[in-house]
C-alpha atoms as a PDB file:
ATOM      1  CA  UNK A   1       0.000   0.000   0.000  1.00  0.00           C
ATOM      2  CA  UNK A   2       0.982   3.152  -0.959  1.00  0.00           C
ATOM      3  CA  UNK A   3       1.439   6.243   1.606  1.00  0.00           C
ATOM      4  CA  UNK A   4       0.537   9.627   0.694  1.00  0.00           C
ATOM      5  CA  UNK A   5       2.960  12.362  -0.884  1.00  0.00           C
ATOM      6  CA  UNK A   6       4.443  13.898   2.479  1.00  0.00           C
ATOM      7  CA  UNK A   7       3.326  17.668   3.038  1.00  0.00           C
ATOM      8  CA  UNK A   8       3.793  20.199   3.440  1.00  0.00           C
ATOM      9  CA  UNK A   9       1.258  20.882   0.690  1.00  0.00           C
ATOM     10  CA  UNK A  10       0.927  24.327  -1.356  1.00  0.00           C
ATOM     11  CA  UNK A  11      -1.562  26.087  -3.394  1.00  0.00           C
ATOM     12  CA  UNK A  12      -0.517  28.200  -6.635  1.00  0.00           C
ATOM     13  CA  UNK A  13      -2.270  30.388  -7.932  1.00  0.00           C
ATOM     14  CA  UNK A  14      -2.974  32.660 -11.019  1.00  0.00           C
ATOM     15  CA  UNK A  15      -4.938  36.087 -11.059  1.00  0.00           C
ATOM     16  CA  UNK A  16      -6.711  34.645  -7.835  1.00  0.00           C
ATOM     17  CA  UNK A  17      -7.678  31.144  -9.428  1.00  0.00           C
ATOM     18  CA  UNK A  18      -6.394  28.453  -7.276  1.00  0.00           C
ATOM     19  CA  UNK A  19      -4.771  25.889 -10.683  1.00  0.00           C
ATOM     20  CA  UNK A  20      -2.152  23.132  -8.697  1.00  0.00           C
ATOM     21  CA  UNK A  21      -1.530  22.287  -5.154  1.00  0.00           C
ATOM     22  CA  UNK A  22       1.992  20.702  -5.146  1.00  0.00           C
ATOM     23  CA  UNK A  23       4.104  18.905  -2.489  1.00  0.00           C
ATOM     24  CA  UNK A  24       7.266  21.484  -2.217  1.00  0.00           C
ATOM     25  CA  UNK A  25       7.941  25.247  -2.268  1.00  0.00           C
ATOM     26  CA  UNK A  26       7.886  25.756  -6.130  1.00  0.00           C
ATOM     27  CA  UNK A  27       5.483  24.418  -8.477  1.00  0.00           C
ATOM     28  CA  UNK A  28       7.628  23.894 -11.204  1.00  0.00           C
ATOM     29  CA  UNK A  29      10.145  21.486  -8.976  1.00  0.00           C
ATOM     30  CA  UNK A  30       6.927  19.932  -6.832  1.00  0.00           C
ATOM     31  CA  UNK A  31       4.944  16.575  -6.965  1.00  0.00           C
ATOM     32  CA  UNK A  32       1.790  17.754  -8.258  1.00  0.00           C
ATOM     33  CA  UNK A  33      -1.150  16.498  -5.804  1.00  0.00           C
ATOM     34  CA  UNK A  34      -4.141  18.376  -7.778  1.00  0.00           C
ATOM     35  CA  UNK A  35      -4.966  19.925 -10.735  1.00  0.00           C
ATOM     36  CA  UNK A  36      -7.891  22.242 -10.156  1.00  0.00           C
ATOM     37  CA  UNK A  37     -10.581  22.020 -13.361  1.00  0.00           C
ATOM     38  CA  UNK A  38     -11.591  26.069 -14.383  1.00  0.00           C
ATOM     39  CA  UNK A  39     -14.693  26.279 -13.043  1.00  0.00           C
ATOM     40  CA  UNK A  40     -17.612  28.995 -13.398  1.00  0.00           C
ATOM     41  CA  UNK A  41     -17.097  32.325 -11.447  1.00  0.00           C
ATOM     42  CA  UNK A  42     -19.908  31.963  -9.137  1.00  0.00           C
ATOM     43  CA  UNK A  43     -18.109  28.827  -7.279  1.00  0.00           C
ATOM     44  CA  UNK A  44     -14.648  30.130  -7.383  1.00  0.00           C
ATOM     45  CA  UNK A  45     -14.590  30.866  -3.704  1.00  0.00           C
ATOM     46  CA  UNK A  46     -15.710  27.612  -3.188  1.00  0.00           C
ATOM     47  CA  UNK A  47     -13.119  25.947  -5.508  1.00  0.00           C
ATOM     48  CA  UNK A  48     -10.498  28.111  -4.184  1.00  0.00           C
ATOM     49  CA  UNK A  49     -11.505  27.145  -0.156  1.00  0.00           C
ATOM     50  CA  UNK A  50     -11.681  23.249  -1.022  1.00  0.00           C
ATOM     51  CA  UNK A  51      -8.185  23.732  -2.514  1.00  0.00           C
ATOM     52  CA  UNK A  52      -6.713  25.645   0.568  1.00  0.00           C
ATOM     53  CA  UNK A  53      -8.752  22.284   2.844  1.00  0.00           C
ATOM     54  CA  UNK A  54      -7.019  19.881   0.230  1.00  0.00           C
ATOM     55  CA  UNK A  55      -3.477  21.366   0.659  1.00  0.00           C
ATOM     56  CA  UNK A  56      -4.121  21.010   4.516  1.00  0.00           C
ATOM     57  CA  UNK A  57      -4.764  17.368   4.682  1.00  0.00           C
ATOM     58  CA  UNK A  58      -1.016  16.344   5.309  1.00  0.00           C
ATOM     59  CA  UNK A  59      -0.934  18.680   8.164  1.00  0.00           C
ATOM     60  CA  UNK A  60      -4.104  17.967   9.713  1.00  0.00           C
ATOM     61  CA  UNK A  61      -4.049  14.594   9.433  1.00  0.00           C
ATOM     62  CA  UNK A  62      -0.528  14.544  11.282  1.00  0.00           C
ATOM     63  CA  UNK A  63      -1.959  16.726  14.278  1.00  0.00           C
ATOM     64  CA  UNK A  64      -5.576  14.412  14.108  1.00  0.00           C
ATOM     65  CA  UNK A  65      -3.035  11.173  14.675  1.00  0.00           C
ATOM     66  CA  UNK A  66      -0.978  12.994  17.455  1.00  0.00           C
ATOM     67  CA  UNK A  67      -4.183  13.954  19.343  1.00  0.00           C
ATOM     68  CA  UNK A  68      -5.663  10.593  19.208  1.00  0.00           C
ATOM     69  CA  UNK A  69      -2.035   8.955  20.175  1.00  0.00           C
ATOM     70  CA  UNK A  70      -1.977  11.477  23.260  1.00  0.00           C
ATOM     71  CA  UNK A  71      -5.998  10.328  24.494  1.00  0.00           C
ATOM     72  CA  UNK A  72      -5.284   6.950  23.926  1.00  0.00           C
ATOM     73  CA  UNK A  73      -2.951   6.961  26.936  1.00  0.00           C
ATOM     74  CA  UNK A  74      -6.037   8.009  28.786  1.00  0.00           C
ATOM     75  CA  UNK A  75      -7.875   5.389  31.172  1.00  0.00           C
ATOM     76  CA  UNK A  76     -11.102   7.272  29.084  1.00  0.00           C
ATOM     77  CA  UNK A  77      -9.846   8.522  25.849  1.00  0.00           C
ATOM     78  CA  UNK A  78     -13.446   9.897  24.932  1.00  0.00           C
ATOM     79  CA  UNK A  79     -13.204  11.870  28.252  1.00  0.00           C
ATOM     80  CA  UNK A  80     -10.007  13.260  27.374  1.00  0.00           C
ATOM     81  CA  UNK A  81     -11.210  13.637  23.612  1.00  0.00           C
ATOM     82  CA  UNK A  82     -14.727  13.977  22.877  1.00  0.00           C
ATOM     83  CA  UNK A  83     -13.968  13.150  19.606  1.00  0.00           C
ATOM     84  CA  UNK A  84     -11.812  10.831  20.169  1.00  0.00           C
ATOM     85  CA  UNK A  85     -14.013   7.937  18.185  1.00  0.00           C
ATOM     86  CA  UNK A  86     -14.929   9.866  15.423  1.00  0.00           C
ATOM     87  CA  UNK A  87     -11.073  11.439  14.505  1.00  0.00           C
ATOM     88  CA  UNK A  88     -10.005   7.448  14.374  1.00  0.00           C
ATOM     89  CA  UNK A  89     -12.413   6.609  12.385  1.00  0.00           C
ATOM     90  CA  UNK A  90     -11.211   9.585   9.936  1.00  0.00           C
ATOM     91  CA  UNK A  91      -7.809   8.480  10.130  1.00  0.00           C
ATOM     92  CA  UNK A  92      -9.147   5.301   9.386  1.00  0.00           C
ATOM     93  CA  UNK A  93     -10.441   6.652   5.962  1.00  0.00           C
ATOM     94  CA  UNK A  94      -6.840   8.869   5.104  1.00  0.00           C
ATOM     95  CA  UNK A  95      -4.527   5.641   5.513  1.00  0.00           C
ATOM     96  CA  UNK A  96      -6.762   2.158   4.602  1.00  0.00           C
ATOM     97  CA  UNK A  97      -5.429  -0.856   6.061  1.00  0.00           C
ATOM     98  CA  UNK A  98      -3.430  -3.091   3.933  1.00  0.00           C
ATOM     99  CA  UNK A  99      -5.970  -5.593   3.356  1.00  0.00           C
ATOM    100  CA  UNK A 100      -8.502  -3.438   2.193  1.00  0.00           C
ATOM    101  CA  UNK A 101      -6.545  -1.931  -0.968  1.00  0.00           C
ATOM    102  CA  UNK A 102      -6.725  -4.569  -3.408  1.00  0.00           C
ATOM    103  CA  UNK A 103      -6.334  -2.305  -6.837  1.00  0.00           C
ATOM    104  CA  UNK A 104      -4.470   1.092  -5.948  1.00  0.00           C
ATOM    105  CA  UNK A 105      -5.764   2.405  -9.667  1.00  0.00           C
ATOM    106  CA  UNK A 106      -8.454   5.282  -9.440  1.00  0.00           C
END
């Protein structure tokens, strides 16, 4: 199973269009993560926020693991972290378990 391209992950942009999010500093030496598809002007904010959420997910993902690690410790980890059930099971979803990838083709 494959892991995911380390972060940290950054958006380009041109004239306030949101076009790549790349793993690196500079888009031109980066692993390109997305290509954003032109969309119509009315969603652009939209398209532009889901791209700043996508180039988070390395990040947030690292700090969602660390937080469940620390509550785990706990005799309660709920108690310690409400949402403590709910941020596995989203972990869970970022990194599949071995046996559950059988074809890693989209």
């Amino acid at each position: 199973m494959s892991e995911h391209t380390p972060g940290p992950w950054k958006v380009f942009s041109d004239r306030g269009r949101i076009e790549w999010i790349c793993a690196g500093r500079h888009k031109a030496s980066s692993a390109a993560i997305c290509l954003m598809a032109p969309c119509a002007h009315d969603v652009l904010e939209e398209q532009n926020a889901n791209a700043r959420l996508i180039a988070a997910a390395p990040e947030l993902l690292a700090e969602c693991k660390a937080a469940v690690a620390d509550a785990a410790t706990a005799v309660n980890p709920s108690a310690r972290l409400p949402n403590f059930d709910a941020m596995k099971a989203a972990i869970a979803k970022a990194e599949p378990k071995e046996s559950e990838v059988k074809d890693e083709t989209i």
